[in-house]
Each structure stands twice: as structure tokens, then as C-alpha cells.
N, C-alpha and C. Protein backbone atom coordinates (compact mmCIF):
# COMPACT_ATOMS: atom_id res chain seq x y z
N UNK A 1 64.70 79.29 148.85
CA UNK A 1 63.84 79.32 147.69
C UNK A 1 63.40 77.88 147.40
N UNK A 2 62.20 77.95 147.02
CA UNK A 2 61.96 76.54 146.99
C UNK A 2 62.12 76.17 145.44
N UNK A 3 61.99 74.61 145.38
CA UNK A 3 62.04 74.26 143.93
C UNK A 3 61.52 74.55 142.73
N UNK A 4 60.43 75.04 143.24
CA UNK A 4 59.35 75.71 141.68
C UNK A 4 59.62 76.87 141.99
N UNK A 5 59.73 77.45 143.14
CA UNK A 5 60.19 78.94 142.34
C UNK A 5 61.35 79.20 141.79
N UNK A 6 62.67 78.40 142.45
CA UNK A 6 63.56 78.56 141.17
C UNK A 6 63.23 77.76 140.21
N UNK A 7 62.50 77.33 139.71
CA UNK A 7 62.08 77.10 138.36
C UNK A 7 61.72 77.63 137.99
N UNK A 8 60.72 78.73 138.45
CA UNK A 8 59.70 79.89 137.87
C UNK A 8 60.71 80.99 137.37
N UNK A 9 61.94 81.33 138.61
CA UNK A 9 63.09 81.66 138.39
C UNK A 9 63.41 81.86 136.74
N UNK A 10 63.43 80.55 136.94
CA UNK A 10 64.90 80.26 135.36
C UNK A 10 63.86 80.98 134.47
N UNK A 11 62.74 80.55 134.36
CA UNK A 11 61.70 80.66 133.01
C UNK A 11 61.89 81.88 132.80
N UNK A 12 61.27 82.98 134.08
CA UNK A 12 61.44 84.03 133.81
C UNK A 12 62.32 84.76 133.29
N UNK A 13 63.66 84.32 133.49
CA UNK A 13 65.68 84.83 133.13
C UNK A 13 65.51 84.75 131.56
N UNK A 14 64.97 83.40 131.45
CA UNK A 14 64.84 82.87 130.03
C UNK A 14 63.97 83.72 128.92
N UNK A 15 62.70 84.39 128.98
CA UNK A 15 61.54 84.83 128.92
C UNK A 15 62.05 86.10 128.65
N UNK A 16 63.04 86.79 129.81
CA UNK A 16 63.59 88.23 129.56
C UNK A 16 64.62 88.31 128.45
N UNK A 17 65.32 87.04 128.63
CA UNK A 17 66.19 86.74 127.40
C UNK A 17 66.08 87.21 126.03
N UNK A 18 64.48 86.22 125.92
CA UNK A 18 64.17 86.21 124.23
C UNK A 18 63.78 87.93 124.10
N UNK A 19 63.42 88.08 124.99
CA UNK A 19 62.98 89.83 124.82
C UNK A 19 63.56 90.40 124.11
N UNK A 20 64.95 90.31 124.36
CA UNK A 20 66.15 91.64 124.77
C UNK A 20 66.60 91.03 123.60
N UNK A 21 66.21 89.93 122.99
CA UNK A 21 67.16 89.88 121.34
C UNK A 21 66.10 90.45 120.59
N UNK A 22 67.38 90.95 119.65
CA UNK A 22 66.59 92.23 118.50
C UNK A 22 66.99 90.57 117.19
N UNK A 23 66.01 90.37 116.36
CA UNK A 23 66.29 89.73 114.99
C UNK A 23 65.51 90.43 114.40
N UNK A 24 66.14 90.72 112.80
CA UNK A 24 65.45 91.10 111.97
C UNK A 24 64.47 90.26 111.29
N UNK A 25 63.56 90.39 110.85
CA UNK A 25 62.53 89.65 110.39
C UNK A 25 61.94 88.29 111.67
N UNK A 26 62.31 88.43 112.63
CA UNK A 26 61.76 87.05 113.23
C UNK A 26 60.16 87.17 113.44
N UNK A 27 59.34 87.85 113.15
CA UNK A 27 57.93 88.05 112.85
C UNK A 27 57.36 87.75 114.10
N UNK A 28 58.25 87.85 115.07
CA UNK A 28 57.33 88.05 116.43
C UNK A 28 57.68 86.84 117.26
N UNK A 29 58.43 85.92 116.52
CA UNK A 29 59.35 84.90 116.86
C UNK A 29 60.00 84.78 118.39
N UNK A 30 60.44 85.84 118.56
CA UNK A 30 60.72 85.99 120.35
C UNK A 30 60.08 86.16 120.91
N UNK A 31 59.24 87.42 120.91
CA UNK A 31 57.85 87.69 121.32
C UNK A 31 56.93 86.40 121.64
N UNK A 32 56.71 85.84 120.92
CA UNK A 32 55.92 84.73 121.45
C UNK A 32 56.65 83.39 122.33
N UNK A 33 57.88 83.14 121.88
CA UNK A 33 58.28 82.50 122.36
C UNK A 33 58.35 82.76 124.10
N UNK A 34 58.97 84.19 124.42
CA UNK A 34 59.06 84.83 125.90
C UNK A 34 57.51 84.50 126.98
N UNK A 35 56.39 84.63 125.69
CA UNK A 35 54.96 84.90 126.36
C UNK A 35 55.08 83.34 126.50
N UNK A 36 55.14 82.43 125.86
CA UNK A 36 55.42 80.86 126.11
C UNK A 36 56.12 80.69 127.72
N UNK A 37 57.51 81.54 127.70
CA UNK A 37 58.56 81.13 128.92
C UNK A 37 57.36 81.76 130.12
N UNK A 38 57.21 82.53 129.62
CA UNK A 38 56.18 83.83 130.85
C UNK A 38 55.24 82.68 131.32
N UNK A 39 54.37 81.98 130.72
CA UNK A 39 53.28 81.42 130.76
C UNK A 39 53.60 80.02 132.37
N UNK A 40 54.79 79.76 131.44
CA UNK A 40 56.08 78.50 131.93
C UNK A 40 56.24 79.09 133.50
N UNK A 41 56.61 79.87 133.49
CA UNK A 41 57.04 80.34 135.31
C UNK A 41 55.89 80.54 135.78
N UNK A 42 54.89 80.71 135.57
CA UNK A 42 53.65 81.35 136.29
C UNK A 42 52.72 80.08 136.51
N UNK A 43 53.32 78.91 135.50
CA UNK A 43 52.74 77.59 135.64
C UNK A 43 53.45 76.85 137.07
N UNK A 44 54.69 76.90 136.72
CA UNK A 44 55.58 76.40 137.43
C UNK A 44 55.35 76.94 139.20
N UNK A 45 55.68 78.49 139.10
CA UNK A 45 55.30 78.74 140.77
C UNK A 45 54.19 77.90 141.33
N UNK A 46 53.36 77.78 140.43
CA UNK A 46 51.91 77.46 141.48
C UNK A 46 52.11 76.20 141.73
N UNK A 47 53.07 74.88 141.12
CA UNK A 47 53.11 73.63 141.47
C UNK A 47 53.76 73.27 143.17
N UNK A 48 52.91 72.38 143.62
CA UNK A 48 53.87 72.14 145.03
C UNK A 48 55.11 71.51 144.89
N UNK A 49 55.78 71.21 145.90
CA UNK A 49 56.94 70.57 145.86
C UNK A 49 56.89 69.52 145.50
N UNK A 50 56.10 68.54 146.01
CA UNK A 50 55.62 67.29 145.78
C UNK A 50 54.64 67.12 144.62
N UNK A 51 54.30 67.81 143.44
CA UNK A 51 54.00 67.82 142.39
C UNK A 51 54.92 66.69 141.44
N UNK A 52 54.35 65.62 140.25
CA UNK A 52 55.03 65.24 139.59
C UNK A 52 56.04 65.48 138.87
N UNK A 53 55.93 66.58 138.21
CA UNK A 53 56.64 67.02 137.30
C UNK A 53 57.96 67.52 137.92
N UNK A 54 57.69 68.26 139.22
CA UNK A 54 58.96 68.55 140.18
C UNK A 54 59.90 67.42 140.17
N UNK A 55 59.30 66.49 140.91
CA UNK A 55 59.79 65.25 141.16
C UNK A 55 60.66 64.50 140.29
N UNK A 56 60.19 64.77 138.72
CA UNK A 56 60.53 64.25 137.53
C UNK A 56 62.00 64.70 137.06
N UNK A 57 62.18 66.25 137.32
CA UNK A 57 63.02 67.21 137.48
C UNK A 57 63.76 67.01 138.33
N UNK A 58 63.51 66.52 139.27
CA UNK A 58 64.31 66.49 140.20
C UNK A 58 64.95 65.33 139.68
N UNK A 59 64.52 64.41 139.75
CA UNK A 59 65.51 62.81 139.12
C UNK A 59 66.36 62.99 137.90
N UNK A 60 65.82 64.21 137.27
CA UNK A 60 66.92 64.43 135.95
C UNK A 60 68.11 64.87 136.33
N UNK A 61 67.99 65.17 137.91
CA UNK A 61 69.53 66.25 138.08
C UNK A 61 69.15 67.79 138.19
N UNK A 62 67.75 68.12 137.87
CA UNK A 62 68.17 69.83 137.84
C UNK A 62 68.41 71.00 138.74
N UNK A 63 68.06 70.08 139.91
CA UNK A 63 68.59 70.71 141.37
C UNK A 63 69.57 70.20 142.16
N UNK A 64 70.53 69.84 141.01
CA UNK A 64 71.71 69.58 141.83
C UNK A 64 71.41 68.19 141.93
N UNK A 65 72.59 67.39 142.81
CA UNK A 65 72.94 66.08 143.00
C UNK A 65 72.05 65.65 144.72
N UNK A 66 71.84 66.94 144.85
CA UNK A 66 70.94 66.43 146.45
C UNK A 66 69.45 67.24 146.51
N UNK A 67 69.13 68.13 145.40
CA UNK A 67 68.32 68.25 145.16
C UNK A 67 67.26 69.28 146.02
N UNK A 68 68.86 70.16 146.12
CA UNK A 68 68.24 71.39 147.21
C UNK A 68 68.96 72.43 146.70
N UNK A 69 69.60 72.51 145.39
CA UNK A 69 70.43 73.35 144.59
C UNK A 69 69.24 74.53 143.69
N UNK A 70 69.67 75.26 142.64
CA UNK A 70 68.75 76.18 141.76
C UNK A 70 68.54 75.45 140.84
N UNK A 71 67.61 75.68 139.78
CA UNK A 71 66.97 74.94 138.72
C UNK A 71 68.17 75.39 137.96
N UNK A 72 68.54 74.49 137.34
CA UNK A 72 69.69 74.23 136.34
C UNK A 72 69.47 72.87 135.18
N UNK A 73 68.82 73.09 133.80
CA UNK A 73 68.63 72.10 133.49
C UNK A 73 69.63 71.69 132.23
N UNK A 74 70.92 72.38 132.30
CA UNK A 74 72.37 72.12 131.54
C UNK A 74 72.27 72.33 130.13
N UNK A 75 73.18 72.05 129.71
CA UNK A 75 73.39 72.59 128.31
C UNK A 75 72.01 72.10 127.39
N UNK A 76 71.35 70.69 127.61
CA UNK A 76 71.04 70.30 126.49
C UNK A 76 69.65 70.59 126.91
N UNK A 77 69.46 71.05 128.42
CA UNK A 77 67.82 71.37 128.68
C UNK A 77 67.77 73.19 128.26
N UNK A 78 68.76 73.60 128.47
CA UNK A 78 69.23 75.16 128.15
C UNK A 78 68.68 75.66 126.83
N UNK A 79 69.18 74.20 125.66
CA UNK A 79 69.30 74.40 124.17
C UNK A 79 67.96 74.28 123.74
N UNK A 80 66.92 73.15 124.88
CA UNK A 80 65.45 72.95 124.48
C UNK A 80 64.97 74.51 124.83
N UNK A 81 65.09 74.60 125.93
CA UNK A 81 64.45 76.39 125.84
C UNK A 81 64.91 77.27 125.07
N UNK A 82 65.68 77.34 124.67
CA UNK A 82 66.15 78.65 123.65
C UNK A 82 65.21 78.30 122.30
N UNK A 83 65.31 77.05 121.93
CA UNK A 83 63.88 76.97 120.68
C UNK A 83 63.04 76.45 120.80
N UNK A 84 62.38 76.80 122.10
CA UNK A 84 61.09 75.93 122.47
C UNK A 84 60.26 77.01 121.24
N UNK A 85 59.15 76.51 120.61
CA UNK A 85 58.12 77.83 120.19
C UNK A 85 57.05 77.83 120.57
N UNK A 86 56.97 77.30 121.79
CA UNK A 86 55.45 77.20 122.15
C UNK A 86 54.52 75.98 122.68
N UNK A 87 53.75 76.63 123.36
CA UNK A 87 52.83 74.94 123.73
C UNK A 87 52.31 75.39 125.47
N UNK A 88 51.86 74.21 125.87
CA UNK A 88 51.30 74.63 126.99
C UNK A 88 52.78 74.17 128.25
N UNK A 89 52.49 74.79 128.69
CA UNK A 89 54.08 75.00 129.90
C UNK A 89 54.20 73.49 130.66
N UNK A 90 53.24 72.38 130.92
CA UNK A 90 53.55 71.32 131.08
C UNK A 90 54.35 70.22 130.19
N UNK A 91 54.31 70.55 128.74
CA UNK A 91 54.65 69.99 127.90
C UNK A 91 56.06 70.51 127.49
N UNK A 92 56.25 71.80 127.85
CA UNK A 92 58.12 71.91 128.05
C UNK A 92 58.31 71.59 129.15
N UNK A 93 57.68 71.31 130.81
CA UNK A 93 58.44 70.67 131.57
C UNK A 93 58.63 69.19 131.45
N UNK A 94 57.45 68.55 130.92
CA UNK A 94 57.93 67.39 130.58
C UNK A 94 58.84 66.72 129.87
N UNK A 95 58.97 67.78 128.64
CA UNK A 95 60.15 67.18 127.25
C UNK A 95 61.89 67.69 128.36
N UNK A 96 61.55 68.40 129.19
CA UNK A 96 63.35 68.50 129.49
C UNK A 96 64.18 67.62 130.04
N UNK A 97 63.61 66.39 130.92
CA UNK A 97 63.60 65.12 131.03
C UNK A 97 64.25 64.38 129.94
N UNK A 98 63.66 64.19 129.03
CA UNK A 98 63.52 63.62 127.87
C UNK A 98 65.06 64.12 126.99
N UNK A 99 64.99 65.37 127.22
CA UNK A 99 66.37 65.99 126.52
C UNK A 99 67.35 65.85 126.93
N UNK A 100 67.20 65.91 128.34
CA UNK A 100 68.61 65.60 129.07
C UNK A 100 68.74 64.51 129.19
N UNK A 101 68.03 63.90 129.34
CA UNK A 101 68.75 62.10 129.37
C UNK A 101 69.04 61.74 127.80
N UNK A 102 68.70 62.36 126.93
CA UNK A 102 69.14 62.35 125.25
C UNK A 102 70.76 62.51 125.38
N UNK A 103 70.83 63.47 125.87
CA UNK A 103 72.04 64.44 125.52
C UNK A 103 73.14 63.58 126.46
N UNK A 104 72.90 62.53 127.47
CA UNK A 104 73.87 62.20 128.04
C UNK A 104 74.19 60.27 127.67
């Protein structure tokens, strides 16, 4: 599997996630958020390997230490997706960078 598709991977896991939670009153709150993750994997497949943002990802660690592992972007890139609410899907791959080197 290559690198963006397990990235497209995760989004999607993520995306089915927000689905499958029931909140009361969240006014569509998951719902949009999922169509956000949805948007995110469908962005992500189409990037090449050699795309920036891969690359960027890749230096954060999220494929592992050699960088032939699954998209894994750890607790504190985990915690950015669970309340991402939206935006265009380059702009959550860019901020997870940003989070994980926060968080460490």
C-alpha cells in the first residue's frame, strides 16, 4: 500500500468513526465533520508519493521510523482529527505536522 493510500486509509476509518457516534443535539456536528474526513481521503489518494505534503508527513514520523509503515499520526495528530470541523483537506494535512511536533 502506498503512502497516500494509507492515508486515504486512516481518513476514511476516521470519517466512518464520526458517523457511527450518535450525540444528542450535535446539529449535524459529525455529519459534517465525516464529509470533511471523506473529502480528506479522496484528497489524499490522488497525491503522489513525492508530493509535499507526503513528504512533510513523512518527516513527522507518520509512517513509521523508515517510512514504509501505515499512516499513524499518534495520539496528538489522532486528537487533531477527532475535532477537526472542517476546512479544505490540505489544511488538516498541513496542521498535523504542526500538532505533533507541539505535543512532543
Amino acid at each position: 500500500m502506498s503512502r497516500s493510500e494509507s492515508l486515504a486509509e486512516y481518513f476514511r476509518v476516521q470519517a466512518r468513526r464520526r458517523l457511527d457516534r450518535v450525540e444528542s443535539r450535535d446539529d449535524g456536528r459529525n455529519a459534517k465533520c465525516a464529509l470533511a474526513l471523506l473529502d480528506t481521503a479522496v484528497y489524499a489518494a490522488s497525491l503522489p508519493e513525492d508530493d509535499p505534503l507526503i513528504l512533510v508527513l513523512d518527516e513527522a514520523g507518520c509512517f513509521g521510523p523508515l517510512g514504509c509503515e501505515g499512516f499513524d499520526p499518534g495520539e496528538a495528530g489522532n486528537r487533531l482529527v477527532r475535532h477537526w470541523q472542517g476546512g479544505e483537506p490540505h489544511e488538516l494535512l498541513l496542521a498535523l505536522p504542526a500538532a505533533i511536533a507541539a505535543a512532543t
